[in-house]
C-alpha atoms as a PDB file:
ATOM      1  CA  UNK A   1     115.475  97.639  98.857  1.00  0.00           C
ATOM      2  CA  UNK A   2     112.153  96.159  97.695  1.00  0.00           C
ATOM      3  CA  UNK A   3     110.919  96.585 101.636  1.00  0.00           C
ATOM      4  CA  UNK A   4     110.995 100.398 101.101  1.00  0.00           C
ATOM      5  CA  UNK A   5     113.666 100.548 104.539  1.00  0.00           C
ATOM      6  CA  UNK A   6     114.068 103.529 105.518  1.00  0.00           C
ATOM      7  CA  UNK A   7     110.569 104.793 105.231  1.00  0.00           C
ATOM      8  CA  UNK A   8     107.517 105.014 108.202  1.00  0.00           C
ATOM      9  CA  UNK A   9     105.368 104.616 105.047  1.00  0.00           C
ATOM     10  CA  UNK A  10     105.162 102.213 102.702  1.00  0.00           C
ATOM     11  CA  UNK A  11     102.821 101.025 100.353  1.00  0.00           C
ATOM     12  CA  UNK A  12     103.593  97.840  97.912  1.00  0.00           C
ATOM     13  CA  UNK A  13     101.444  96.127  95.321  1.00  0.00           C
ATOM     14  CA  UNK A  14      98.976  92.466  96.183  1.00  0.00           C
ATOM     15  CA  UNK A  15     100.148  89.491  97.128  1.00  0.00           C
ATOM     16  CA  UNK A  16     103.804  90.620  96.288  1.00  0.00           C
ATOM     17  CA  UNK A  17     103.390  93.531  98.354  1.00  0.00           C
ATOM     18  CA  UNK A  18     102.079  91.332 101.296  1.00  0.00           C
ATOM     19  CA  UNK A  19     105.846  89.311 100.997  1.00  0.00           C
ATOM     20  CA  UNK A  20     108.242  92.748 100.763  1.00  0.00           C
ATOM     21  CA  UNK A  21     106.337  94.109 103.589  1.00  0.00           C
ATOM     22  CA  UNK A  22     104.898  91.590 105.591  1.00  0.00           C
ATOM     23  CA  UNK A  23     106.884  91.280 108.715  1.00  0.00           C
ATOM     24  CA  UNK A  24     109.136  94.560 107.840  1.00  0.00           C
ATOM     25  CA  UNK A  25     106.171  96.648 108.858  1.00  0.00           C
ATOM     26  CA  UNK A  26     104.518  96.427 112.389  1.00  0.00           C
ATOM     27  CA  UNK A  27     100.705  96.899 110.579  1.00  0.00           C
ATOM     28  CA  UNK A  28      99.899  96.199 107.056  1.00  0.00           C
ATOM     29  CA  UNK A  29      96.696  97.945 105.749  1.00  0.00           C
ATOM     30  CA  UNK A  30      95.163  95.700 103.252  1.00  0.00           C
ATOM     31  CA  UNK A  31      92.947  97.868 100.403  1.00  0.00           C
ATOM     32  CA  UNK A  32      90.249  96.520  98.218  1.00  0.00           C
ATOM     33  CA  UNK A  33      87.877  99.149  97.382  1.00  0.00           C
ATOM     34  CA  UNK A  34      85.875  97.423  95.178  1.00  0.00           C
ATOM     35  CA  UNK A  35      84.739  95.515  96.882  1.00  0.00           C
ATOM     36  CA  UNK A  36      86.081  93.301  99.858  1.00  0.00           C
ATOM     37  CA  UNK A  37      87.293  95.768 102.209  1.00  0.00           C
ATOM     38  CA  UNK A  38      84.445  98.125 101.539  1.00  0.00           C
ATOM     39  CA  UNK A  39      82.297  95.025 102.702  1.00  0.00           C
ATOM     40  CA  UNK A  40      84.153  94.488 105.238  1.00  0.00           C
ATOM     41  CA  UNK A  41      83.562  98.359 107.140  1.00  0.00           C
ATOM     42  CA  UNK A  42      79.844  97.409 106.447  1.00  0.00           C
ATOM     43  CA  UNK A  43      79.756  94.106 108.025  1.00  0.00           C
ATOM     44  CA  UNK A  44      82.286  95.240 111.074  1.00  0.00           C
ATOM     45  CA  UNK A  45      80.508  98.919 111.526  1.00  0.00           C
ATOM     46  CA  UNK A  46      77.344  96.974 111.952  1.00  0.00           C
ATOM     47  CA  UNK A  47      78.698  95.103 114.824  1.00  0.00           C
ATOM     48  CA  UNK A  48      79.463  91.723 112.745  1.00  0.00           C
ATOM     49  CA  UNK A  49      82.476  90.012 111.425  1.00  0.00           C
ATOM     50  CA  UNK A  50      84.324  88.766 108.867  1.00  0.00           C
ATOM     51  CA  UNK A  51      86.162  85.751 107.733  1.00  0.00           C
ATOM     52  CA  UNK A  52      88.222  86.400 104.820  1.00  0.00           C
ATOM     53  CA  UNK A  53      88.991  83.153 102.528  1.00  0.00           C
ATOM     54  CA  UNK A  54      91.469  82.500 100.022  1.00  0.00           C
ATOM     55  CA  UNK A  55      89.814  82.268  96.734  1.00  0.00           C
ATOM     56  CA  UNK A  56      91.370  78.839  95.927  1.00  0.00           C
ATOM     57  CA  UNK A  57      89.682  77.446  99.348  1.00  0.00           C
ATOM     58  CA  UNK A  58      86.247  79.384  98.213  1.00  0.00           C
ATOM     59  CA  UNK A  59      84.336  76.356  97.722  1.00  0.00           C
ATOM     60  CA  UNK A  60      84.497  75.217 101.346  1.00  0.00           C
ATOM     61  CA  UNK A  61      83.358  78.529 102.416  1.00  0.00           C
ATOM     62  CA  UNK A  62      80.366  78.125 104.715  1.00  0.00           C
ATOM     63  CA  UNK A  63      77.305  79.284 103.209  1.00  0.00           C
ATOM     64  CA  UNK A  64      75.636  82.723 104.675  1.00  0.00           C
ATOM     65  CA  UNK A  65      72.543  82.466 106.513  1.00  0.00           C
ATOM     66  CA  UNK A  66      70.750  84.710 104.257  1.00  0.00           C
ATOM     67  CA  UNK A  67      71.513  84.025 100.556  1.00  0.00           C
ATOM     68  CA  UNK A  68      71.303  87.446  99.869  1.00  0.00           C
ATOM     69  CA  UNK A  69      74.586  88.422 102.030  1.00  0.00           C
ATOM     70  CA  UNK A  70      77.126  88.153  99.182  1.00  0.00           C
ATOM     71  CA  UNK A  71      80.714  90.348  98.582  1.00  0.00           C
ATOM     72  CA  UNK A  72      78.756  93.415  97.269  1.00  0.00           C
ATOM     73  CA  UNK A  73      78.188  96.104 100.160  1.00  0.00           C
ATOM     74  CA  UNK A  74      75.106  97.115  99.204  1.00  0.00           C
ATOM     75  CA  UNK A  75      73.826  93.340 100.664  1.00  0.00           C
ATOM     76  CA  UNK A  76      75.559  93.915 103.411  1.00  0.00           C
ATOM     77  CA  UNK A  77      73.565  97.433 104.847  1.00  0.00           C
ATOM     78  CA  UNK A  78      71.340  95.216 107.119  1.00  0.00           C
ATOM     79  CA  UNK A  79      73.348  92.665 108.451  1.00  0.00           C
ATOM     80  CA  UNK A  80      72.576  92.410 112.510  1.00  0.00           C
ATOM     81  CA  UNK A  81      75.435  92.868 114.940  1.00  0.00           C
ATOM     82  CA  UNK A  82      77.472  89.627 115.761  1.00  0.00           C
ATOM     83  CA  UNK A  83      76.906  87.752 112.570  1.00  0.00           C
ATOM     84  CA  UNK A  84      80.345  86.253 111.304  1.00  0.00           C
ATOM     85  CA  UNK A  85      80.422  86.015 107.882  1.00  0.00           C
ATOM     86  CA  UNK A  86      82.853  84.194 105.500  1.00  0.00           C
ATOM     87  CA  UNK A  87      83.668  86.461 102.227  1.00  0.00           C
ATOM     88  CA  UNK A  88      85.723  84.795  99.812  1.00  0.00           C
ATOM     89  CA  UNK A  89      87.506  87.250  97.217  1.00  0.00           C
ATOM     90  CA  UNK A  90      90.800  86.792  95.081  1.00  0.00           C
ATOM     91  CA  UNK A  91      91.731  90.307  95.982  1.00  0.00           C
ATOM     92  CA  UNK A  92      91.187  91.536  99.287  1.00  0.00           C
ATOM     93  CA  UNK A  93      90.270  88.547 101.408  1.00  0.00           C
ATOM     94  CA  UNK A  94      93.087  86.442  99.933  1.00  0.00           C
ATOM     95  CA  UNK A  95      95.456  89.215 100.803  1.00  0.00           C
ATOM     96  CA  UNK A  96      94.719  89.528 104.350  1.00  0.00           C
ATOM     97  CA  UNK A  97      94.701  85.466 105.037  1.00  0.00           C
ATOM     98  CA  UNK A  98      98.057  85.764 103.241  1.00  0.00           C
ATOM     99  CA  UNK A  99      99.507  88.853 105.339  1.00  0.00           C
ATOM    100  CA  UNK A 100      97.704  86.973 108.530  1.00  0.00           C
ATOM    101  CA  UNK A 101     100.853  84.711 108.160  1.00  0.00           C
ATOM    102  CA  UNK A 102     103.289  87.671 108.139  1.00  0.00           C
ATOM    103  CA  UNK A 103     104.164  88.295 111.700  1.00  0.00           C
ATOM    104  CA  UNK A 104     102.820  92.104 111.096  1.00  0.00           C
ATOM    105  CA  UNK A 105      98.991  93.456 112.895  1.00  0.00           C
ATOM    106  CA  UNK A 106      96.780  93.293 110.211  1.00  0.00           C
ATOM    107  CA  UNK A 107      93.872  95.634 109.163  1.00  0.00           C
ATOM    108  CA  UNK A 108      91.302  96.221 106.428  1.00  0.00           C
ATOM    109  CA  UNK A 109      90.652  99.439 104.948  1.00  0.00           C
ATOM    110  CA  UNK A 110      88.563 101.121 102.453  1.00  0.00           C
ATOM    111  CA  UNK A 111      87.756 104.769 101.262  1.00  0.00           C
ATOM    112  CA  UNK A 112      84.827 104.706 103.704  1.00  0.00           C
ATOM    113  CA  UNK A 113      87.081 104.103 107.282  1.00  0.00           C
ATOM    114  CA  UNK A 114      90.685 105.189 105.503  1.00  0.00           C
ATOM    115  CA  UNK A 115      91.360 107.723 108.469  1.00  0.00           C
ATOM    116  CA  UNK A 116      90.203 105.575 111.073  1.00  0.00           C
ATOM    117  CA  UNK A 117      92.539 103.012 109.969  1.00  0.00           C
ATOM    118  CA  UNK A 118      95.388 104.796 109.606  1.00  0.00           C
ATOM    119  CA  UNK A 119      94.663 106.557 113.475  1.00  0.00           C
ATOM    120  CA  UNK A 120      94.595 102.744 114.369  1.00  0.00           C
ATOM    121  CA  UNK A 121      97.398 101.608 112.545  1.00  0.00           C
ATOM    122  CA  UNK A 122      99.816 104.566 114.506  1.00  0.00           C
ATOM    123  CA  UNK A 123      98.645 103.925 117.629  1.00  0.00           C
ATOM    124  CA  UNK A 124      99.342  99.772 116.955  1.00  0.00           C
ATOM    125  CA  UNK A 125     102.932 100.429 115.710  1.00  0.00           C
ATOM    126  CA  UNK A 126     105.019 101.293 118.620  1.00  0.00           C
ATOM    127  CA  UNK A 127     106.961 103.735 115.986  1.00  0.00           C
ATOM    128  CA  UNK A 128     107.492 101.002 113.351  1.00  0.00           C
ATOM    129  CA  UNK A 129     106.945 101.392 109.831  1.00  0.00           C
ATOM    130  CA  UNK A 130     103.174 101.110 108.338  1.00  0.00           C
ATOM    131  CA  UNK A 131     102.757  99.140 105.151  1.00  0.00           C
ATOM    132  CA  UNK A 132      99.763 100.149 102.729  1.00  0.00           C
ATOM    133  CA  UNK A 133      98.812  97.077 100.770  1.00  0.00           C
ATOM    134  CA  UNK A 134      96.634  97.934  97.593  1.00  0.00           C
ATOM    135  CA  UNK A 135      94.717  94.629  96.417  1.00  0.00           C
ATOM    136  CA  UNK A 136      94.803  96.183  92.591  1.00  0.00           C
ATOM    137  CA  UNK A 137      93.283  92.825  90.541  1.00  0.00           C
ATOM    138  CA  UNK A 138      94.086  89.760  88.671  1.00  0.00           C
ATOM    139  CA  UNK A 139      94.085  89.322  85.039  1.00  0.00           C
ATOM    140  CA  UNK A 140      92.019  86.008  84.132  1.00  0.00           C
ATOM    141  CA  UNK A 141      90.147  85.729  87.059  1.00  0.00           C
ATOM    142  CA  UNK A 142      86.202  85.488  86.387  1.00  0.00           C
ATOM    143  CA  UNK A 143      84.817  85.713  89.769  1.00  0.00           C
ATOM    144  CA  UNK A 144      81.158  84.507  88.424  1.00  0.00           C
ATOM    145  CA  UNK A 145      83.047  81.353  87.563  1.00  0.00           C
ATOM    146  CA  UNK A 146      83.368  78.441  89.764  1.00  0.00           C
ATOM    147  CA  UNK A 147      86.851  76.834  88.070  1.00  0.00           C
ATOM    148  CA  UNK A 148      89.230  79.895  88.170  1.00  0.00           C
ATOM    149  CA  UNK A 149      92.129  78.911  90.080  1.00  0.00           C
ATOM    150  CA  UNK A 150      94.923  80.619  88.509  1.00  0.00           C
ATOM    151  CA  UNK A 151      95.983  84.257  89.538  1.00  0.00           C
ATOM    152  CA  UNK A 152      96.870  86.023  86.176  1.00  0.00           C
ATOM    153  CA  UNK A 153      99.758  88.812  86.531  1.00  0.00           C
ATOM    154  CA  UNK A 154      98.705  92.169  88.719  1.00  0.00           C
ATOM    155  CA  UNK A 155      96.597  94.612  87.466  1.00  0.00           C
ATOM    156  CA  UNK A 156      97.087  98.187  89.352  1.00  0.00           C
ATOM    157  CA  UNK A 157      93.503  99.512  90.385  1.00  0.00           C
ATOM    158  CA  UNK A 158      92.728 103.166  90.269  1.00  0.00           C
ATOM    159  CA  UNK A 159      90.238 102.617  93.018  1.00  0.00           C
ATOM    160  CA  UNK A 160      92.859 100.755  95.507  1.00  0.00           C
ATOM    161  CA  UNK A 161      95.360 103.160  94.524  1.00  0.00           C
ATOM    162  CA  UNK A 162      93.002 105.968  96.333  1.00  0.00           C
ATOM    163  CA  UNK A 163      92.063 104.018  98.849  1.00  0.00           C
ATOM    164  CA  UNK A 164      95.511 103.520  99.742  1.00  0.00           C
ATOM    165  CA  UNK A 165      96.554 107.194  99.280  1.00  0.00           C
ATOM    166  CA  UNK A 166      93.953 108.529 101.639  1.00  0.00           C
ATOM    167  CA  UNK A 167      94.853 106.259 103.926  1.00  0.00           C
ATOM    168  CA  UNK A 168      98.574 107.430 103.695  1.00  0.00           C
ATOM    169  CA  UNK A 169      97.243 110.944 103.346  1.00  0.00           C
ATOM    170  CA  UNK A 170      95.958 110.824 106.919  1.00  0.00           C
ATOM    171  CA  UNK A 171      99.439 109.442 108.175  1.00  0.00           C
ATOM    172  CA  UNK A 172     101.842 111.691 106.102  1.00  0.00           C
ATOM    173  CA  UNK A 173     103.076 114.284 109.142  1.00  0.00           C
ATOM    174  CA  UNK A 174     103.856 111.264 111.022  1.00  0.00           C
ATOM    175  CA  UNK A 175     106.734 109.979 109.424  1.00  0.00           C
ATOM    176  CA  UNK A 176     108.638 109.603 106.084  1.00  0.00           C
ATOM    177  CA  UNK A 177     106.779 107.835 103.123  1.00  0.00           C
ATOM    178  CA  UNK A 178     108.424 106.154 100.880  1.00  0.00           C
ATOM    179  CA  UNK A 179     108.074 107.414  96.908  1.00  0.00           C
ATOM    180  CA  UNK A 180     105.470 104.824  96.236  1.00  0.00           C
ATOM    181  CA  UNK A 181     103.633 106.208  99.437  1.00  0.00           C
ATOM    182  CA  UNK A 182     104.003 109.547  98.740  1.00  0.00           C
ATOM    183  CA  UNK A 183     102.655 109.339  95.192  1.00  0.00           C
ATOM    184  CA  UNK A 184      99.420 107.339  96.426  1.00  0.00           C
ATOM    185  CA  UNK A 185      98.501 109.917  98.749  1.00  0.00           C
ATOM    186  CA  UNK A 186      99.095 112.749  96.086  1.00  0.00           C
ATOM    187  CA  UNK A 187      97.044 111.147  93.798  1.00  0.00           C
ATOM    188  CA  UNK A 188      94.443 110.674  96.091  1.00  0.00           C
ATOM    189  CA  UNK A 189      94.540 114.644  97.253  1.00  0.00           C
ATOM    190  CA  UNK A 190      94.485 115.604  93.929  1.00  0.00           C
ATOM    191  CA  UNK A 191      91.479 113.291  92.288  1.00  0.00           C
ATOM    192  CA  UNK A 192      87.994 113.636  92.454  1.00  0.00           C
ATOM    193  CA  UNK A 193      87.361 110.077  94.162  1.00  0.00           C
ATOM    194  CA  UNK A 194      83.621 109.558  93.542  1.00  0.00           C
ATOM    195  CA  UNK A 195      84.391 110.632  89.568  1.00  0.00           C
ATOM    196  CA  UNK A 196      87.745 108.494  89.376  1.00  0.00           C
ATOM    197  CA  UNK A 197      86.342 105.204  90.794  1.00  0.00           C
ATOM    198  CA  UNK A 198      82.819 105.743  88.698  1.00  0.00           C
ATOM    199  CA  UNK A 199      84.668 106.311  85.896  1.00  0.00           C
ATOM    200  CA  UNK A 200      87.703 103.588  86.156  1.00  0.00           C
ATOM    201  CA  UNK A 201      87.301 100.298  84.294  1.00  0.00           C
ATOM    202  CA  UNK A 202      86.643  98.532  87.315  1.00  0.00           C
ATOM    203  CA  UNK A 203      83.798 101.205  88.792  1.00  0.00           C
ATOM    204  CA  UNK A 204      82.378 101.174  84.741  1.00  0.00           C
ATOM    205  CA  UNK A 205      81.994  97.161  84.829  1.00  0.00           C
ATOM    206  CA  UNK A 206      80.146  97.196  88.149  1.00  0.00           C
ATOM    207  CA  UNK A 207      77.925 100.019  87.039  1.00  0.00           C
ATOM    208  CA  UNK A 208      77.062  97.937  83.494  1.00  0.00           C
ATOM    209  CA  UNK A 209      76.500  94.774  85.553  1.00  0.00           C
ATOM    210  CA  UNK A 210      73.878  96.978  88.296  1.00  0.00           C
ATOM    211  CA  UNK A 211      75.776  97.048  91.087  1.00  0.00           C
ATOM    212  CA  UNK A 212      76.339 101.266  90.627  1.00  0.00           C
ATOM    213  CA  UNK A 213      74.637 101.283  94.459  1.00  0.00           C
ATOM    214  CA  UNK A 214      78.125  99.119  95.756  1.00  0.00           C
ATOM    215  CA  UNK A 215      80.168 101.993  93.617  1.00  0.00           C
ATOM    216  CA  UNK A 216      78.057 104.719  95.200  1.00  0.00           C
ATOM    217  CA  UNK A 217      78.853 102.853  98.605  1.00  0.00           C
ATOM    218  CA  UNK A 218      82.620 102.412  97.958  1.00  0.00           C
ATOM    219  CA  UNK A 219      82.974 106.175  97.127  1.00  0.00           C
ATOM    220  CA  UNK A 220      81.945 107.344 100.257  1.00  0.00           C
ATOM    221  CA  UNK A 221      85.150 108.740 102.171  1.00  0.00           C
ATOM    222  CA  UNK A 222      85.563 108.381 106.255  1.00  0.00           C
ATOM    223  CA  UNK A 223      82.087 107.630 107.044  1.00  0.00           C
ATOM    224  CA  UNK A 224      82.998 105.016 108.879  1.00  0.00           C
ATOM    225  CA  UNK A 225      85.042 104.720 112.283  1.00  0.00           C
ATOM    226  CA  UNK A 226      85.047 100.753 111.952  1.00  0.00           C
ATOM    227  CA  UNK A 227      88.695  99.679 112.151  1.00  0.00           C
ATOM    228  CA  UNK A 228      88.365  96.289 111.261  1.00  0.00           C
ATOM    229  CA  UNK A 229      91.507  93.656 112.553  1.00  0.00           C
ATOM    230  CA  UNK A 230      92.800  90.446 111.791  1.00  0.00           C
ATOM    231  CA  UNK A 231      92.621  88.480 115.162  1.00  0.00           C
ATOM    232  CA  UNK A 232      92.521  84.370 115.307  1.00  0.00           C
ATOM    233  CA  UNK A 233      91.788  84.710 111.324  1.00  0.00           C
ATOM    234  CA  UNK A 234      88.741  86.563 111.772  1.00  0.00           C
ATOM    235  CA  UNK A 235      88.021  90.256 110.787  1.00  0.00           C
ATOM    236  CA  UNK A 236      86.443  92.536 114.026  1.00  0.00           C
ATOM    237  CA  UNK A 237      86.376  95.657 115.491  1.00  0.00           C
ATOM    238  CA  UNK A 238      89.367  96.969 116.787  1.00  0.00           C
END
């Protein structure tokens, strides 16, 4: 029941969402809008990679090249082609090296590539079900400090919830979507994206903290063609 069987579409909630759907569904489509799979079309349409770490194994991350290179996009603009970069993230990254162990093709997508990814995911399926995996966030996490471990309970994320609805949006004549699916991609068709995420609490904190240019960047919808896939652990072009 909680797999959504029965439906070509699905779409399920974080890490929970990654264990109902993970190896039901021949893709899962992680989505992290603000901000690790926006990063992630930046770094990968550039030519680079990514390495996505689990937050709890953050602290061995290896240490960019440039200092400046950090989870916001807008450090991200001029990375070179072939750089591999780890990105550690409680959200995003954390849910892909999770779903990594699923069985299931994994990819990243964002507002910025959502139509690419969903063109990649139904060519990757072989007719099997697609599972949309919005990253929403943690209560008690405070990503600025070093000693948060614990994952609070799930907070839904108005920006993943469009991100995930235009990318089910782009997939809906090409098979059934479940309810949870169906509403994503109706709420994303009927909201003005660049207002929404602005205006949602997590869009409002970046802003206050001046980071509005990785909002502005996050906003931007199929720009990209970057179709970014979990091979060998490592985020690259498809």
């Amino acid at each position: 029941m909680f797999g959504q069987e029965g439906c070509r579409l699905r779409l399920e909630w974080g890490g929970e969402g990654i264990a109902a759907l993970g190896g039901r569904c021949a893709v899962l489509v992680v989505v992290d809008v603000l901000s690790f799979t926006t990063a992630t079309d930046v770094v990968v349409a550039r030519g680079g990679s990514v390495r996505p770490v689990r937050w709890v194994d953050r602290e061995r991350a290896v240490r960019p090249v440039d200092p400046s290179w950090s989870l916001r996009p807008s450090s991200l603009v001029g990375v070179p082609a072939g750089v591999e970069l780890e990105l550690p993230s409680p959200n995003g990254a954390t849910l892909c090296a999770m779903a990594a162990d699923t069985g299931s093709i994994v990819l990243a997508a964002c507002l910025r590539n959502a139509r690419a990814v969903a063109g990649a995911a139904l060519s990757l399926t072989g007719g099997g079900p697609i599972g949309v995996v919005p990253a929403g966030e943690r209560w008690g996490i405070d990503v600025n400090s070093p000693r948060t471990a614990a994952f609070g309970p799930l907070r839904p994320a108005v920006e993943d919830l469009l991100g995930a609805g235009a990318v089910v949006s782009s997939l809906l004549d090409h098979g059934s979507a479940s309810v949870e699916a169906g509403m994503a991609a109706e709420a994303y068709r009927r909201t003005s994206v660049a207002d929404a995420v602005a205006g949602c609490v997590s869009g409002r904190e970046l802003i206050a903290a001046g980071h509005a240019a990785d909002v502005a960047l996050a906003c931007e919808v199929d720009v990209s063609t970057a179709v970014p896939r979990l091979v060998d652990g490592v985020l690259r072009p498809t």
